[in-house]
N, C-alpha and C. Protein backbone atom coordinates (compact mmCIF):
# COMPACT_ATOMS: atom_id res chain seq x y z
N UNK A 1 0.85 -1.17 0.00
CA UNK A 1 0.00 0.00 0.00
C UNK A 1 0.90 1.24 0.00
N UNK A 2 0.60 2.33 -0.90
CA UNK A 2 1.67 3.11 -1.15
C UNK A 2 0.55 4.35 -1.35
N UNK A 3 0.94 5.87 -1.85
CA UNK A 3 0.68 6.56 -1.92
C UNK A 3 -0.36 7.49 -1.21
N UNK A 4 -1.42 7.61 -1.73
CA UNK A 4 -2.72 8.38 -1.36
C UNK A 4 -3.12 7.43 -0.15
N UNK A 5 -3.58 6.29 -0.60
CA UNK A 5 -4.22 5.60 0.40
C UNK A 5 -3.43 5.26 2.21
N UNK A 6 -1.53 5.41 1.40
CA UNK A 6 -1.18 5.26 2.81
C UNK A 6 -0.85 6.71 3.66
N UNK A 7 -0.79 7.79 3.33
CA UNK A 7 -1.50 9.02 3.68
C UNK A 7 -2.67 8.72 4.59
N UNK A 8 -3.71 8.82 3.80
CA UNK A 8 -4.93 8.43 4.59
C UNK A 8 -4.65 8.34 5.82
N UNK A 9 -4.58 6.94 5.85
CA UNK A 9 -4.04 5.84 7.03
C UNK A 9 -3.45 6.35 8.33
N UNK A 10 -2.31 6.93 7.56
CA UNK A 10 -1.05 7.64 8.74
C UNK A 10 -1.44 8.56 9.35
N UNK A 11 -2.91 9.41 8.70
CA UNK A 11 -3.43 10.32 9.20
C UNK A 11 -4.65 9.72 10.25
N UNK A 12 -5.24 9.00 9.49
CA UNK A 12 -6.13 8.18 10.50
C UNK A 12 -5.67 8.03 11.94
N UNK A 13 -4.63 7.32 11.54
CA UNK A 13 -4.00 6.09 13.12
C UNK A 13 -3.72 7.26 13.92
N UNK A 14 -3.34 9.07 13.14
CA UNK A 14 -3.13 10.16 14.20
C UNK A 14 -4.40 10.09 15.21
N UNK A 15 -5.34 10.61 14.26
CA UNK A 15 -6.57 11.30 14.90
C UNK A 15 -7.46 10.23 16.11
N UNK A 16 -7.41 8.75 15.16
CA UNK A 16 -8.22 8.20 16.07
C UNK A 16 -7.55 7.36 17.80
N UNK A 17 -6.08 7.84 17.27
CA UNK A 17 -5.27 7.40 18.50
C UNK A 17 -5.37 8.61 19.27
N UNK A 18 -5.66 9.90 18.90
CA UNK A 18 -5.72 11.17 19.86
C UNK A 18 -7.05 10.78 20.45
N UNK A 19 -7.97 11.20 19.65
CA UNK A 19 -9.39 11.61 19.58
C UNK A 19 -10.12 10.26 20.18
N UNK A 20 -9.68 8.83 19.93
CA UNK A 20 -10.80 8.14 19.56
C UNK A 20 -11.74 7.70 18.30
N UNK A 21 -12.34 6.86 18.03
CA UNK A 21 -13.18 6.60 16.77
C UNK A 21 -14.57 7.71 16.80
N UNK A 22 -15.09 7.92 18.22
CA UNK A 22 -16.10 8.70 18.18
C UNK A 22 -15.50 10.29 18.09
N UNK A 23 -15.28 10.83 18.58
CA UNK A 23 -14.31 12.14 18.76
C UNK A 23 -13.67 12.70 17.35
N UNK A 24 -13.11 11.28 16.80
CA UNK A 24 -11.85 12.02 15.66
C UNK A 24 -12.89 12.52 14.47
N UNK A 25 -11.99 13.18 13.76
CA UNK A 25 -12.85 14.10 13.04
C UNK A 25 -12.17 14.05 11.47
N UNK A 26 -12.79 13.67 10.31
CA UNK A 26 -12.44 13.14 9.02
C UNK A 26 -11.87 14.67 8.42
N UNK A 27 -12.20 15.64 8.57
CA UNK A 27 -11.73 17.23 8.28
C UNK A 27 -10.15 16.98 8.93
N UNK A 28 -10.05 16.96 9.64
CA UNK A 28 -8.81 16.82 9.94
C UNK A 28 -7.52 15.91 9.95
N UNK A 29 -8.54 14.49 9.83
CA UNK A 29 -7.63 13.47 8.29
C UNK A 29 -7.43 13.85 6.79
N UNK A 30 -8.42 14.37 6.37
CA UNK A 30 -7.81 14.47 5.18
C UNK A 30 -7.35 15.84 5.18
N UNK A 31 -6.71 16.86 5.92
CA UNK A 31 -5.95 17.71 6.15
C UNK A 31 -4.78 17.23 6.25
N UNK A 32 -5.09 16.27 7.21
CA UNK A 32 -3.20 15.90 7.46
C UNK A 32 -2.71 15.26 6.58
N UNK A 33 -3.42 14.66 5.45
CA UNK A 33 -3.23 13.54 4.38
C UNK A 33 -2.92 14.15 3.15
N UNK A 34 -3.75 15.57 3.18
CA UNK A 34 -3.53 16.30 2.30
C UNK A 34 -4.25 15.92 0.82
N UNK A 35 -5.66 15.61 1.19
CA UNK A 35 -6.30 14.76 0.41
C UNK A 35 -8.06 15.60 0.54
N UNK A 36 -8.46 15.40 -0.33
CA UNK A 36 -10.24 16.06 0.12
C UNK A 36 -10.79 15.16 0.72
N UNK A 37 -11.79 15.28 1.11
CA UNK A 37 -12.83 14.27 1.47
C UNK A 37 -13.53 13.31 0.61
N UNK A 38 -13.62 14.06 -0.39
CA UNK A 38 -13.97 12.84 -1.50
C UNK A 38 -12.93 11.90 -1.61
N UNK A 39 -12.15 11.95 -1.89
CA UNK A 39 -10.68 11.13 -1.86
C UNK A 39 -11.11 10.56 -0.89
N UNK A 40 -11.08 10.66 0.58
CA UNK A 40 -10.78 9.56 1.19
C UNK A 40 -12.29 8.44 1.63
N UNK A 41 -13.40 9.28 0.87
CA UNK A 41 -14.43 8.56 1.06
C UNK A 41 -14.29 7.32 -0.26
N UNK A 42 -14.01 7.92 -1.20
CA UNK A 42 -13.68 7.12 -2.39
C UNK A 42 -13.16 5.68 -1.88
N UNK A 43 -11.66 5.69 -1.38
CA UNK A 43 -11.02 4.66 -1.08
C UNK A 43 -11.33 3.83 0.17
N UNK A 44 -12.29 4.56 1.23
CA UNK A 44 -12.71 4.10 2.37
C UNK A 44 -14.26 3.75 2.79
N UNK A 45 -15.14 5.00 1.94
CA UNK A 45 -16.47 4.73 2.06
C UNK A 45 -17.16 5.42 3.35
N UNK A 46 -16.79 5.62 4.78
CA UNK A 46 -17.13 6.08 5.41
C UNK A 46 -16.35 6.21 6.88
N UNK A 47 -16.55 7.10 7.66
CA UNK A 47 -15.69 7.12 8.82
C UNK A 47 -15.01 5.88 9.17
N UNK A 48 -16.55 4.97 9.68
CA UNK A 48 -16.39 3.63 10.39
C UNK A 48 -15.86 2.38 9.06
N UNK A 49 -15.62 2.21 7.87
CA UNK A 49 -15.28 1.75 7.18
C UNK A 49 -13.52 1.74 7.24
N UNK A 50 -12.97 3.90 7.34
CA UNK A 50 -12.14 3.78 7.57
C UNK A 50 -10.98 3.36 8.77
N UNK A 51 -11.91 3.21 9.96
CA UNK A 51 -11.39 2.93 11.01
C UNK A 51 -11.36 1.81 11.10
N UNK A 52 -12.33 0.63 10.77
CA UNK A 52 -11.88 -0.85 10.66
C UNK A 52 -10.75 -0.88 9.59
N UNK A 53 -10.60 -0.33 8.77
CA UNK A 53 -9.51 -0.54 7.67
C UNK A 53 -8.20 -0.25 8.21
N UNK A 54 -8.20 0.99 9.08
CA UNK A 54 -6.89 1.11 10.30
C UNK A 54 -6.53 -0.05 10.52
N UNK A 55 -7.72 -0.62 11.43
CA UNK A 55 -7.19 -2.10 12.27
C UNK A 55 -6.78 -3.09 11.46
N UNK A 56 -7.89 -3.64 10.45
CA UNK A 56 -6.74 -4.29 10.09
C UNK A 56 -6.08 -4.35 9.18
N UNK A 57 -5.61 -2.82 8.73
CA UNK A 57 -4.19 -2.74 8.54
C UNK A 57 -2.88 -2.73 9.50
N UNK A 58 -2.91 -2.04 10.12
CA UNK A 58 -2.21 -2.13 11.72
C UNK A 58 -2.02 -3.75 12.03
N UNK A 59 -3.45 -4.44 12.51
CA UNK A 59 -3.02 -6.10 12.60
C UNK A 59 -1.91 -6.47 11.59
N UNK A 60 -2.67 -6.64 10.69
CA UNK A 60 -1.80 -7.15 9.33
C UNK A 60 -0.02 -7.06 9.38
N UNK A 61 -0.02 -5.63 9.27
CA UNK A 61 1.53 -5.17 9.73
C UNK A 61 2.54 -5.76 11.17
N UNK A 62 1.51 -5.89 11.98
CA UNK A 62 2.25 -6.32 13.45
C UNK A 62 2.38 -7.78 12.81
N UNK A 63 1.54 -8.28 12.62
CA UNK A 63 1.16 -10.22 12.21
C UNK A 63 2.08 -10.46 11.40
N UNK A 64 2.63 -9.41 10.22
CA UNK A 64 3.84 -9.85 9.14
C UNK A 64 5.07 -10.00 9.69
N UNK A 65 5.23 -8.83 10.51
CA UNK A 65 6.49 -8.21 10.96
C UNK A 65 7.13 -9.39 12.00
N UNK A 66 6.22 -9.66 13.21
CA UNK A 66 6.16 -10.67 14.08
C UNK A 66 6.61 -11.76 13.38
N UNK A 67 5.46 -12.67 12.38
CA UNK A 67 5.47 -13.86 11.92
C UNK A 67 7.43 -13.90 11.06
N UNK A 68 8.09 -12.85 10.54
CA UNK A 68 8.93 -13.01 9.82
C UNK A 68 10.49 -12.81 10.78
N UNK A 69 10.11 -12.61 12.13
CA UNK A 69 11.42 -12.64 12.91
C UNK A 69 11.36 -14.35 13.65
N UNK A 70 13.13 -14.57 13.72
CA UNK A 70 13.29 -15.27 14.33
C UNK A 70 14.37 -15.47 15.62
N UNK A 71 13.99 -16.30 16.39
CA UNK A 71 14.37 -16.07 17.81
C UNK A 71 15.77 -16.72 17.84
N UNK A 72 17.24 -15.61 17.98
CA UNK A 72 18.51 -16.35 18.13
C UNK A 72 18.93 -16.87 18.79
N UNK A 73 18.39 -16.80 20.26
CA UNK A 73 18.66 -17.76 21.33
C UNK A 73 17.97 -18.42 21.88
N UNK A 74 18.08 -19.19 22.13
CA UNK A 74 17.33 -21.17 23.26
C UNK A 74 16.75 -20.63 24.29
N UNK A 75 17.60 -19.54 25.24
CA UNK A 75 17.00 -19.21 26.32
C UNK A 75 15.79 -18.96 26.90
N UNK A 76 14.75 -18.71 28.14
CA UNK A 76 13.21 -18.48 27.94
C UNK A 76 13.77 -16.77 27.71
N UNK A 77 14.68 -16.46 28.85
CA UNK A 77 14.52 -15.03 29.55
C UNK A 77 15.32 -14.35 29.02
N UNK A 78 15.52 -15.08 27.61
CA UNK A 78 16.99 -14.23 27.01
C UNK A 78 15.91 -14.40 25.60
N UNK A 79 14.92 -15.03 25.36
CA UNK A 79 13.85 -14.73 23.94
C UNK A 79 12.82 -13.83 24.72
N UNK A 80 12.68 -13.39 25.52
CA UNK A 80 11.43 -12.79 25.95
C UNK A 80 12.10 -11.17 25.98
N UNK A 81 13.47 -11.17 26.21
CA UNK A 81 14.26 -10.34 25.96
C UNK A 81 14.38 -9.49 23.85
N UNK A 82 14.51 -10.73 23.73
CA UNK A 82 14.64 -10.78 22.25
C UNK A 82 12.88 -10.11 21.59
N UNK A 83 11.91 -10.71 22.37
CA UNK A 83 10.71 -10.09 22.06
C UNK A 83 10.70 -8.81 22.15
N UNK A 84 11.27 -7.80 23.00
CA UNK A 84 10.98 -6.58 23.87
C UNK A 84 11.62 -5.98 23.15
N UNK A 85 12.71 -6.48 22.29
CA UNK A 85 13.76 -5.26 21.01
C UNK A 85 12.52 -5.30 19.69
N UNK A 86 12.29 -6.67 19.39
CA UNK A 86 11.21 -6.64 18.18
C UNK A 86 10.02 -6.00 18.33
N UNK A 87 9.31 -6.10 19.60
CA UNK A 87 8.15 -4.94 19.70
C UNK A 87 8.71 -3.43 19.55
N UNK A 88 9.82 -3.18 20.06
CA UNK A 88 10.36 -2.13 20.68
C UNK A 88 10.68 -1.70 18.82
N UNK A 89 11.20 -2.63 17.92
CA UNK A 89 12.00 -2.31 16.68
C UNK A 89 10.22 -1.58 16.22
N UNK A 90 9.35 -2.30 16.13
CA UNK A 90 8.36 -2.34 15.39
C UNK A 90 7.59 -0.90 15.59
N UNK A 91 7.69 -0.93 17.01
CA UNK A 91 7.09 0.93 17.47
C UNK A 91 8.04 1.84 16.59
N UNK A 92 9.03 1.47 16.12
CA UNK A 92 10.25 2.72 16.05
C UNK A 92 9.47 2.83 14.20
N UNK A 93 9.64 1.83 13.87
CA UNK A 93 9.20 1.94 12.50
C UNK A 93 7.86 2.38 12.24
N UNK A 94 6.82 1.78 12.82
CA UNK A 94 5.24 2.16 12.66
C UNK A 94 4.83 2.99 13.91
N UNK A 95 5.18 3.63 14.35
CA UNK A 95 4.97 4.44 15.59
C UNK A 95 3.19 5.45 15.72
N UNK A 96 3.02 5.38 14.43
CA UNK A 96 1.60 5.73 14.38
C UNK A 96 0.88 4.27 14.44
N UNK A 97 1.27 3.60 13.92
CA UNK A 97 0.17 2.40 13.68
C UNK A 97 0.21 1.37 15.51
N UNK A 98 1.39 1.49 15.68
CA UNK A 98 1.22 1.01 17.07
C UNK A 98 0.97 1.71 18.00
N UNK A 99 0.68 3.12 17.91
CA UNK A 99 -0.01 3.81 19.13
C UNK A 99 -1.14 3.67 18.76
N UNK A 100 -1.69 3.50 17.72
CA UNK A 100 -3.27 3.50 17.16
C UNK A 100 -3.62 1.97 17.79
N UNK A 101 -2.78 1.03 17.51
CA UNK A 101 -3.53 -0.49 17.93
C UNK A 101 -3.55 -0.72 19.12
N UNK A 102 -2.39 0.17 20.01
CA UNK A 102 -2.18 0.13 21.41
C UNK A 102 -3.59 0.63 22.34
N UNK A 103 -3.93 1.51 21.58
CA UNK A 103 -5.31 2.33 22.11
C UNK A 103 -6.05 1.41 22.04
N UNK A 104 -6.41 1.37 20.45
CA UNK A 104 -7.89 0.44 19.80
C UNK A 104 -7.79 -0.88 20.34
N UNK A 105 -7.15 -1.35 21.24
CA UNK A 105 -6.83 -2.87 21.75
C UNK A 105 -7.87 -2.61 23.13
N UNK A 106 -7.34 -1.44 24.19
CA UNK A 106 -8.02 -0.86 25.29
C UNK A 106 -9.29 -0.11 25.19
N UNK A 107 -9.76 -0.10 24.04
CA UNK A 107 -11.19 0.41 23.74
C UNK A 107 -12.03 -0.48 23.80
N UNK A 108 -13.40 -0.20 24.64
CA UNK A 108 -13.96 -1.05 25.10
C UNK A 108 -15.12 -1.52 23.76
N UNK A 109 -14.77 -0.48 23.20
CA UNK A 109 -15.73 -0.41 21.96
C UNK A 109 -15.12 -1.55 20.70
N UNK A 110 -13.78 -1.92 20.87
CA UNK A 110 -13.90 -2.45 19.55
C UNK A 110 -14.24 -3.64 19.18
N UNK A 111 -14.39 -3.97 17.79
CA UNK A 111 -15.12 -4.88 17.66
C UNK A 111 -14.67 -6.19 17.94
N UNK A 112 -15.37 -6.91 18.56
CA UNK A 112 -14.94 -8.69 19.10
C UNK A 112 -14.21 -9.06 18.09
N UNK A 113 -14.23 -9.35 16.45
CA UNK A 113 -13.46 -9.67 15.58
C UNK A 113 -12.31 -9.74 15.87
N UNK A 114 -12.17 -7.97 15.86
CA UNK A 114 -11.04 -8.03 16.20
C UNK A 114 -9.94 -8.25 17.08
N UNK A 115 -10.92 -8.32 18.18
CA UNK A 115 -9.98 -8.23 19.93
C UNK A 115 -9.57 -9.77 19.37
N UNK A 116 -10.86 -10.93 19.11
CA UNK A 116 -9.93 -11.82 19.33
C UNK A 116 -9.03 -12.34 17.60
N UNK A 117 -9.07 -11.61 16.96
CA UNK A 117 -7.83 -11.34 16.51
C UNK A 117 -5.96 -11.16 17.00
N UNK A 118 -6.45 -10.39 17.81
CA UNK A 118 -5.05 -9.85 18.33
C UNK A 118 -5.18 -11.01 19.58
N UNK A 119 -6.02 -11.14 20.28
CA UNK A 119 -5.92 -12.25 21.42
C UNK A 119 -5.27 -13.68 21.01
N UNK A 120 -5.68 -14.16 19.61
CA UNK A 120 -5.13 -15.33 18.56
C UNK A 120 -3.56 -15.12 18.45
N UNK A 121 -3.37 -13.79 18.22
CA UNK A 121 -1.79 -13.27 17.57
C UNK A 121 -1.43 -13.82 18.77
N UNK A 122 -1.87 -13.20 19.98
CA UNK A 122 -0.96 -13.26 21.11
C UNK A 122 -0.42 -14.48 21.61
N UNK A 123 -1.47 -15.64 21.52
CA UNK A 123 -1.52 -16.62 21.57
C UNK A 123 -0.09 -17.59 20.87
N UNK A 124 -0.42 -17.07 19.43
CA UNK A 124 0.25 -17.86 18.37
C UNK A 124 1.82 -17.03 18.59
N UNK A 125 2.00 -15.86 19.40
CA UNK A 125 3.88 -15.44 19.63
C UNK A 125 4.20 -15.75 20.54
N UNK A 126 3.10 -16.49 21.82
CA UNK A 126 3.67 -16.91 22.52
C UNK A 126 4.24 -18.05 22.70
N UNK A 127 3.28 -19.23 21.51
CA UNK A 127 3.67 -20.28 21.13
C UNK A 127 5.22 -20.66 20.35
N UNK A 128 5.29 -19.19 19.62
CA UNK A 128 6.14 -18.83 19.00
C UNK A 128 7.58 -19.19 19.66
N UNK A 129 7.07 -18.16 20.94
CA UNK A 129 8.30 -17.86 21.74
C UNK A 129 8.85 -19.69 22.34
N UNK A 130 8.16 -20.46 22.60
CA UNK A 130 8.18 -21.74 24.06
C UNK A 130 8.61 -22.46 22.58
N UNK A 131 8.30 -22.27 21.11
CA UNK A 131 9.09 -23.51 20.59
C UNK A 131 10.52 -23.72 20.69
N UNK A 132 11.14 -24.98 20.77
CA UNK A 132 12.35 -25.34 20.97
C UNK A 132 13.01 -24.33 22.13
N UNK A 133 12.32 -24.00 22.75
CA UNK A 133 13.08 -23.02 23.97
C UNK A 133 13.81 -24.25 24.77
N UNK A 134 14.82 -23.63 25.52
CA UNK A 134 16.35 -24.59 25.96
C UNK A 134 16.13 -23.85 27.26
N UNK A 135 15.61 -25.28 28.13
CA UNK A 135 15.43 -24.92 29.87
C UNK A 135 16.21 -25.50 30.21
N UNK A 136 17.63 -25.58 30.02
CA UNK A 136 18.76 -26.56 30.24
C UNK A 136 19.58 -25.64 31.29
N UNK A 137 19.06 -24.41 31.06
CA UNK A 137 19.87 -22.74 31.74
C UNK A 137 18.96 -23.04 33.07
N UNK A 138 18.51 -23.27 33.19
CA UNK A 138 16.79 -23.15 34.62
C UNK A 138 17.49 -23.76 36.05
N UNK A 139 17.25 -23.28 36.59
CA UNK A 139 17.90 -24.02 38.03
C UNK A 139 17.12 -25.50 37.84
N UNK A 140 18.15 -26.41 38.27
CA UNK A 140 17.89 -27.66 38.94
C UNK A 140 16.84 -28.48 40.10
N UNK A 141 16.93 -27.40 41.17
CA UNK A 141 16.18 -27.59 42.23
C UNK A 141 14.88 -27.36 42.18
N UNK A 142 14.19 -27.33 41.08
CA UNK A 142 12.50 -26.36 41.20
C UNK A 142 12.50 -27.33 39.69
N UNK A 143 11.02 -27.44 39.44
CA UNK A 143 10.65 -28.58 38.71
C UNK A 143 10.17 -26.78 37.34
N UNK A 144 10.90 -27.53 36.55
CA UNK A 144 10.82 -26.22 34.95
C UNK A 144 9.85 -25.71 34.44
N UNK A 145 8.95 -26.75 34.36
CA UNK A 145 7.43 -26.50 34.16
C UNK A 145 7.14 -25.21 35.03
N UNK A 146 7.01 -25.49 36.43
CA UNK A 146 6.92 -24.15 37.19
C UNK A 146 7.34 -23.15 36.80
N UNK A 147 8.98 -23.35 37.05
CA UNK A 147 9.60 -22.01 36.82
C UNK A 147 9.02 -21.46 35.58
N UNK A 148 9.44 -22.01 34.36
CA UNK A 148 8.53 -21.02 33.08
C UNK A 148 7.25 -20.71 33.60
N UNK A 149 6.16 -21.37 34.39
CA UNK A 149 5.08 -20.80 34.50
C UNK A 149 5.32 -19.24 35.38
N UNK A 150 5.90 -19.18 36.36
CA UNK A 150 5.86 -18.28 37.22
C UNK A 150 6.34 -17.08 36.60
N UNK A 151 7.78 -17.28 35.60
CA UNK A 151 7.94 -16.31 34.77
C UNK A 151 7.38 -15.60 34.02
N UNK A 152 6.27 -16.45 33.00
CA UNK A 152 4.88 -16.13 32.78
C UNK A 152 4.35 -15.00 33.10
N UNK A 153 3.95 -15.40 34.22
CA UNK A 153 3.31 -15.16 35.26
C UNK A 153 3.67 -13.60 35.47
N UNK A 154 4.47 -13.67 35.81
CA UNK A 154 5.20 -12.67 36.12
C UNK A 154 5.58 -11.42 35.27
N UNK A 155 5.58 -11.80 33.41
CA UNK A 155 5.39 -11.25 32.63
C UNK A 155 4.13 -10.11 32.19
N UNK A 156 3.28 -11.31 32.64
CA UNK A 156 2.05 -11.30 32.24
C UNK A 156 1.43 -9.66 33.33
N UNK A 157 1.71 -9.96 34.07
CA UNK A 157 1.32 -8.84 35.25
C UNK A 157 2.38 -8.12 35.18
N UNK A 158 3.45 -7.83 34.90
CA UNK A 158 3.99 -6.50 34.04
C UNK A 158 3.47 -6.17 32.66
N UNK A 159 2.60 -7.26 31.68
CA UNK A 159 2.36 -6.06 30.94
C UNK A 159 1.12 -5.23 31.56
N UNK A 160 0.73 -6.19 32.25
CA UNK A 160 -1.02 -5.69 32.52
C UNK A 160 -0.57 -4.54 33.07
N UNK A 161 0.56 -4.45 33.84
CA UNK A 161 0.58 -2.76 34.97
C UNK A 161 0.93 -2.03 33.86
N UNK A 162 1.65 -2.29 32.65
CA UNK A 162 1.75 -0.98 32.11
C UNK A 162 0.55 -0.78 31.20
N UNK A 163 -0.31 -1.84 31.19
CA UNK A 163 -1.64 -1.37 30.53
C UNK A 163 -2.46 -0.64 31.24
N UNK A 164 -2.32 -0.88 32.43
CA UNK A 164 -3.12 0.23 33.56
C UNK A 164 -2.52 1.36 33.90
N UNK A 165 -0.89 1.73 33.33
CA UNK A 165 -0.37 2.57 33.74
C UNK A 165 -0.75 3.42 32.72
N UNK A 166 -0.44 2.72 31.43
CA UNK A 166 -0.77 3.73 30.00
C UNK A 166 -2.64 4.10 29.90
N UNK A 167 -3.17 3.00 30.68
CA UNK A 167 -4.81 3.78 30.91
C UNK A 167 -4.57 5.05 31.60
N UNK A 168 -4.35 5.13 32.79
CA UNK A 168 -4.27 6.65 33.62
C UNK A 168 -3.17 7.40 32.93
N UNK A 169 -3.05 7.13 31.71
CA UNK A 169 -2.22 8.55 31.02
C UNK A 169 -0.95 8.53 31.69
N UNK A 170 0.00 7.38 32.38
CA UNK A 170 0.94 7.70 33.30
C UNK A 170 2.24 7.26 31.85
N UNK A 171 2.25 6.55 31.20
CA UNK A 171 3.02 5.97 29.81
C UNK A 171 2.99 6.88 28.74
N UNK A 172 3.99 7.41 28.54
CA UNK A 172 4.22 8.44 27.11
C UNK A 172 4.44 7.47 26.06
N UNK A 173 3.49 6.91 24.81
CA UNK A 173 3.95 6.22 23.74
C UNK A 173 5.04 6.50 22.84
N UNK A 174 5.08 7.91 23.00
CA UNK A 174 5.79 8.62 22.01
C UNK A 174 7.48 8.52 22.72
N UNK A 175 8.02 7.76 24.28
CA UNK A 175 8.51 7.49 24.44
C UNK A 175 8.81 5.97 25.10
N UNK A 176 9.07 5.23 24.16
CA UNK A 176 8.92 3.87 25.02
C UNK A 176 10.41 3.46 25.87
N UNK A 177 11.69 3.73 25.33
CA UNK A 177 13.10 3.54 25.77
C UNK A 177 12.97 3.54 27.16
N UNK A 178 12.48 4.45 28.44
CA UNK A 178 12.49 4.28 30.12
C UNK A 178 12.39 2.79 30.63
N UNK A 179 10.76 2.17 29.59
CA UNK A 179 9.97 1.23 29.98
C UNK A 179 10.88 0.02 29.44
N UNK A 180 11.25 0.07 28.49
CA UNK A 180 12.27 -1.62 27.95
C UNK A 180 13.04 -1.23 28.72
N UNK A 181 13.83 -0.38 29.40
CA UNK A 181 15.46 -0.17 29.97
C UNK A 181 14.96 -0.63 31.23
N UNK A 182 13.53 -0.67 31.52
CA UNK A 182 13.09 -0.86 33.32
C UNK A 182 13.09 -2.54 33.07
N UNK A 183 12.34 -2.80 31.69
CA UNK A 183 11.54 -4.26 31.68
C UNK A 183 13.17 -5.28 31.32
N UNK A 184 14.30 -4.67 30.80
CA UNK A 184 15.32 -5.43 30.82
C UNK A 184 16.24 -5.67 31.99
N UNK A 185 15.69 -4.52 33.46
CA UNK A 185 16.29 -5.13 34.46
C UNK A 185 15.08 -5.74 35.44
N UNK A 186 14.15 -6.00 34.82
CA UNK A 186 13.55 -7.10 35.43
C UNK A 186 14.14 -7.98 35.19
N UNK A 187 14.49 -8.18 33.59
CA UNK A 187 15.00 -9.36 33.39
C UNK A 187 15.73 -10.40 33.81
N UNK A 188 16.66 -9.28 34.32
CA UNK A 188 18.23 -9.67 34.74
C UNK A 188 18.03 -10.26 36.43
N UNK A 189 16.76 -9.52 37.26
CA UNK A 189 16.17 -10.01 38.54
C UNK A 189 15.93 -11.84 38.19
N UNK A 190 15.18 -11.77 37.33
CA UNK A 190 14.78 -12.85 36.89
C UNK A 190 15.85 -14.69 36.46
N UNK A 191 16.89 -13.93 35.60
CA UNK A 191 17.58 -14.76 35.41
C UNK A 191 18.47 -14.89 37.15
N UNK A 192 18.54 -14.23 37.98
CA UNK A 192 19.25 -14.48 39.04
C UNK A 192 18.25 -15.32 39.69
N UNK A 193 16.97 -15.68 39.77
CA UNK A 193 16.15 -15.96 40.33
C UNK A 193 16.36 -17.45 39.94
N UNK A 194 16.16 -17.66 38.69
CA UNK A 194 15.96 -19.15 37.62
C UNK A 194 16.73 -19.78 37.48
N UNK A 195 17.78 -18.51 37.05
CA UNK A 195 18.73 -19.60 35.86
C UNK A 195 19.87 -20.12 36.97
N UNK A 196 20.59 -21.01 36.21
CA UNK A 196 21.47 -21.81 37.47
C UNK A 196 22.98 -20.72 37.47
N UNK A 197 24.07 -20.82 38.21
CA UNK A 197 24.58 -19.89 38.53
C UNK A 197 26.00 -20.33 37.79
């Protein structure tokens, strides 16, 4: 997708990541797009036409990008590591489209399709992540199964706090570098915790 139509888009993922789907305002997409309104009704058809077309374009892009990396090390806590540069690479490049999906994910409004869309993705990188993973690094004394679960675990409720952190407006998207530099010395807590010495 190239030209006019990806204009549009880039303008879209602005407004409705500021504004919202109800709030944002099509005068001021195709301002930023630099396009009339006819233009972008042409290629989109209507507000809500263009805002599902955001998503899944946005999906699409995360789902390619994701599906085409691969994981260089065996480790759990050294690929979960490896995850946090590839999300982290992916904001740097689409930085509109992932503040737009970051929102539209926490909107209570969007459509089931899609949530479990992205709920599937999540599913299928995490599967991603546990293939051929090498628990050979894992302490001895604690049965592995656990330990990966607790790590999990433990993941899992760091992203959720920064999903509740970025709800109360406390997370700047437009800066993510604080949050990986915090979430990579979890890491390092972690491997002192697990891994054998």
């Amino acid at each position: 997708m190239q030209g006019t139509k990806e204009k549009i888009l880039r303008a879209a993922y602005k407004e409705f990541e500021s504004h919202g789907y109800s709030l944002a305002s099509t005068n001021k997409i195709v301002n930023e797009a630099g396009v009339s309104k006819g233009t972008l009704f042409n290629y989109f058809g209507s507000k809500e036409k263009l805002y599902h077309s955001c998503i899944e374009h946005a999906i699409g892009v995360t789902i390619t990008e994701t599906n085409a990396f691969q994981y260089e090390k065996p480790g759990f806590i050294e690929r979960m590591y490896e995850l946090m540069q590839l999300k982290q690479a992916i904001q740097m490049r689409h930085p509109e489209l992932t503040q737009f999906l970051s929102k539209a994910y926490l909107d209570k409004t969007l459509p089931e399709k899609y949530r479990q869309q992205l709920d599937e993705f999540r599913e299928k990188s995490l599967n991603q992540l546990l293939e051929g993973v090498d628990v050979s690094n894992l302490r001895d004394d604690l049965p592995k199964d656990r330990m990966m679960d607790l790590i999990r675990w433990t993941l899992d409720g760091y992203a959720e706090q920064m999903k509740n952190m970025w709800q109360m407006g406390l997370i700047d998207l437009e800066n993510l570098e604080p949050y990986y530099e915090d979430f990579e010395k979890h890491l390092d807590v972690m491997k002192k915790l697990y891994y054998k010495e």
